[in-house]
Structure formats: C-alpha cells, structure tokens
Protein backbone atom coordinates (compact mmCIF):
# COMPACT_ATOMS: atom_id res chain seq x y z
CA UNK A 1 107.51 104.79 76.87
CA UNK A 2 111.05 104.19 77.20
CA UNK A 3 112.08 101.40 79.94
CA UNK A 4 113.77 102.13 82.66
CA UNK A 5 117.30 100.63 84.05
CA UNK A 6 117.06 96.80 85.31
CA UNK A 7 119.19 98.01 87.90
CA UNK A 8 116.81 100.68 89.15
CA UNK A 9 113.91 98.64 88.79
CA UNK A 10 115.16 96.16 90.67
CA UNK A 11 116.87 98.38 93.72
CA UNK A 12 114.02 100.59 93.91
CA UNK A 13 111.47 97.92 94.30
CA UNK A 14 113.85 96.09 97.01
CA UNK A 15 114.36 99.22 98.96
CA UNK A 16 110.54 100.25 98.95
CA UNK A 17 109.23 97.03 100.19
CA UNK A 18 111.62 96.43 102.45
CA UNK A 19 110.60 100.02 103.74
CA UNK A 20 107.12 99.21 103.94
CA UNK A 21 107.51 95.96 105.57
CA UNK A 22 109.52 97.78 108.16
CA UNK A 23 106.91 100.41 108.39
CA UNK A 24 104.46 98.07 108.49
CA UNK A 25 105.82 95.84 111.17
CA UNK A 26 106.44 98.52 113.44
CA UNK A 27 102.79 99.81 113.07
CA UNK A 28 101.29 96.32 114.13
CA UNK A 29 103.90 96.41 116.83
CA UNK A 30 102.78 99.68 118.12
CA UNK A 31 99.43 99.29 117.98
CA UNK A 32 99.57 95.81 119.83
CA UNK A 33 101.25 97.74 122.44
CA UNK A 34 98.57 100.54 123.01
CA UNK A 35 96.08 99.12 124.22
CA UNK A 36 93.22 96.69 124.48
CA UNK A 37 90.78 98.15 121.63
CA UNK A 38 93.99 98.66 119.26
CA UNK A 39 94.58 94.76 119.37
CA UNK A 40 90.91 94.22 118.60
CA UNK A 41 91.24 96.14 115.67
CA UNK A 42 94.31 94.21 114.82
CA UNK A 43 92.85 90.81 115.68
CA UNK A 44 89.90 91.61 112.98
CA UNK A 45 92.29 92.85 110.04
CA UNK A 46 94.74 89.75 110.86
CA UNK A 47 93.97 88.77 107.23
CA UNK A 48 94.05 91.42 105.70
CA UNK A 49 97.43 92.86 107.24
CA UNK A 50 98.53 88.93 106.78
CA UNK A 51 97.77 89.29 102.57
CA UNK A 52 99.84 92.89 102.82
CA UNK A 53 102.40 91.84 103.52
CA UNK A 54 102.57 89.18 101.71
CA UNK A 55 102.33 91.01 98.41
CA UNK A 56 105.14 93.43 99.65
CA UNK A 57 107.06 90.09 100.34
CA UNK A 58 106.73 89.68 96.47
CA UNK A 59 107.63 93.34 96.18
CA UNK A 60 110.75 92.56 98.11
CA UNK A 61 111.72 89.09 96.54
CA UNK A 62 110.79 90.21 93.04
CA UNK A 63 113.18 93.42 93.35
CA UNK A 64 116.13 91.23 94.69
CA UNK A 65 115.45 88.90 91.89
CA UNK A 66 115.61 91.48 89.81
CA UNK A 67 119.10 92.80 90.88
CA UNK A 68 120.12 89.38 91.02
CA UNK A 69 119.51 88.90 87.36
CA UNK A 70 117.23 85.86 88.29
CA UNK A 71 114.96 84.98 85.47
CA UNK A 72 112.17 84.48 88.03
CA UNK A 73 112.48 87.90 89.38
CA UNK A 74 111.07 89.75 86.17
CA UNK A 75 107.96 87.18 86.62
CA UNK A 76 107.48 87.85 90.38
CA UNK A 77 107.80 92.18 89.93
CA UNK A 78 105.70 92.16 87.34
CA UNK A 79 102.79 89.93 88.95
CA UNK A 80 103.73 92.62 92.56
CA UNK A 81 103.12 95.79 89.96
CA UNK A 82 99.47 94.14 88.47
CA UNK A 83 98.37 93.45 92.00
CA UNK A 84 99.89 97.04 93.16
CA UNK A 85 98.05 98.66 90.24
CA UNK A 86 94.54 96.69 90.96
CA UNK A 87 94.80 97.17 95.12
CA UNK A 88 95.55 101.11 94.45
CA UNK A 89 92.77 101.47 91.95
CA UNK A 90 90.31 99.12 94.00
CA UNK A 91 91.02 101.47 97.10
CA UNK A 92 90.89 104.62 95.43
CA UNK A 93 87.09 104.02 94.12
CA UNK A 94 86.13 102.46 97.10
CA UNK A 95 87.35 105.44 99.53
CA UNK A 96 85.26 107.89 96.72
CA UNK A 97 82.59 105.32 97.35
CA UNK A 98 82.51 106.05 100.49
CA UNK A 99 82.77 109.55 100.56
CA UNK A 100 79.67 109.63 98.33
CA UNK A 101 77.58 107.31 100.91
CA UNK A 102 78.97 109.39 103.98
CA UNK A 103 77.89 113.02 102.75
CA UNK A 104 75.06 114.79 103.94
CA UNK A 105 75.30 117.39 101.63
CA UNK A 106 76.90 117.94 97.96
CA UNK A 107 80.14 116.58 97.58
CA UNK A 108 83.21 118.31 96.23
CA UNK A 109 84.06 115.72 93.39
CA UNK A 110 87.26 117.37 92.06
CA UNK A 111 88.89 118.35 95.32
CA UNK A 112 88.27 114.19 95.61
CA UNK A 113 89.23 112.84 92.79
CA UNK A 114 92.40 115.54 93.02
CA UNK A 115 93.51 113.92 96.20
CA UNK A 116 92.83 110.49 94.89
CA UNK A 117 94.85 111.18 91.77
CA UNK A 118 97.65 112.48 93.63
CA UNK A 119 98.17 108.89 95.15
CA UNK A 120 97.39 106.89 92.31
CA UNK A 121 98.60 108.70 89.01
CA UNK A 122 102.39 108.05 90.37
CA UNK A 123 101.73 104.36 91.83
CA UNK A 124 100.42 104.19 88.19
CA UNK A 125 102.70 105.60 86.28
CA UNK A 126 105.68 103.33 88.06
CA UNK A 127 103.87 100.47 87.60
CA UNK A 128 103.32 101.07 83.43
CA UNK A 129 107.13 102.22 83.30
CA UNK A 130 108.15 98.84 85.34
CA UNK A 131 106.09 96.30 83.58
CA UNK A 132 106.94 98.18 80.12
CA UNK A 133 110.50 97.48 81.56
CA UNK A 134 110.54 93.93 82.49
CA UNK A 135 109.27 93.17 78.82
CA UNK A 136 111.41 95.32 76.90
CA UNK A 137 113.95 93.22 74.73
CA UNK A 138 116.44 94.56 76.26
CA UNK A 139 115.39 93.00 79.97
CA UNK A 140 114.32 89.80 77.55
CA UNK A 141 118.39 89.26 76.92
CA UNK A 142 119.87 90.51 80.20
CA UNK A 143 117.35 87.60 81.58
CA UNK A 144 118.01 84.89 79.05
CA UNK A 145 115.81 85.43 76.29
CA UNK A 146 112.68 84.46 78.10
C-alpha cells in the first residue's frame, strides 16, 4: 500500500473531527431542546456521548499534530485510527447481532452484511492507508526519526 501525503493525513483528519464534533454538539443541543423524554435519553448515554467525543477530540488533536509536524501527533492519529477501526467493527457485528435476535422470520444476510460493508470497508480502508502512513519512513524523517 503506498502512504498517503502527511499533509492530507493530517488536514483530513482535522477537518473530519472537527465536523463531527460540530455535528455532534449540535445533535445533543437539539435534542436537549425537544423535549422531556429526549433529555432522558441523553441523561442515560451521558457516558457514552462523553467517551465520543472524546476520541474525536483525539481525532482532532492528532490531525493538527499532524499538520503541525508534532512528533506526538503521528502517536495520537494512529491510537484515534485503532480505536476508530475497533468501535466501527464492534458496532457493525453488534447491529447484525441484533438484527439476527430481532427477526421473526429468515433474515436477508447479504442485503446486511452489504449495508454493513458499505460503512465499514471505507472507515477501514482509511484507517490501514493512515496507520500504513504514519509509519512509513518517509513520515519516520519528516517527524524526527522516531
């Protein structure tokens, strides 16, 4: 696989998370503001919307540490694109899980796994061509040799 640009790597990450945490924000804001059931739904996923967005926060900080040429930005993407990789894979079985447990009847397995793949086979693929990336020898100089 050949690596991508540092430069890229690094604005593409910091632009998506930002994104997301935008996104993101504005969700919880909206949903605090519709109504009473909507904020108990958000009061029981506090952690989990809590540990979101703090792994886009390492999205975020590990792209601008990137473009910043930070030797502890290659460190912090790479441990955002593991997590990333296990959250999206996690998610993916789980939600065939629970198709499986939900059906009544025979299940359509490759209309499922299509629509699973069609989220995770990118996510994937970015992920392999960014940590391949942030260990090539090439990001190994540009970062100091480490």
């Amino acid at each position: 696989m050949t690596p991508l640009s540092l430069g890229f790597v690094g604005w593409f990450y910091a632009l998506f998370s930002a994104l997301v945490l935008a996104l993101g924000a504005l969700l919880v804001m909206s949903l605090h503001r519709s109504g009473e059931l909507a904020r108990r739904q958000l009061e029981r996923s506090v952690v989990n919307d809590a540990a979101l967005f703090g792994i886009w926060i390492f999205g975020l900080a590990g792209g601008v540490g990137v473009i910043l040429m930070k030797p502890w930005g290659r460190d912090v993407l790479e441990f955002f694109c593991w997590t990333l990789l296990v959250l999206v894979l996690t998610s993916a079985g789980a939600r065939l899980r629970a198709l499986k447990r939900a059906a009544d009847g025979p299940v359509n397995w490759f209309t499922a796994v299509a629509g699973a793949a069609v989220v995770v086979v990118p996510i994937v693929a970015l992920c392999a061509a960014t940590i391949v990336t942030l260990r090539s020898e090439a990001a190994l100089a540009a970062f100091g040799g480490r």
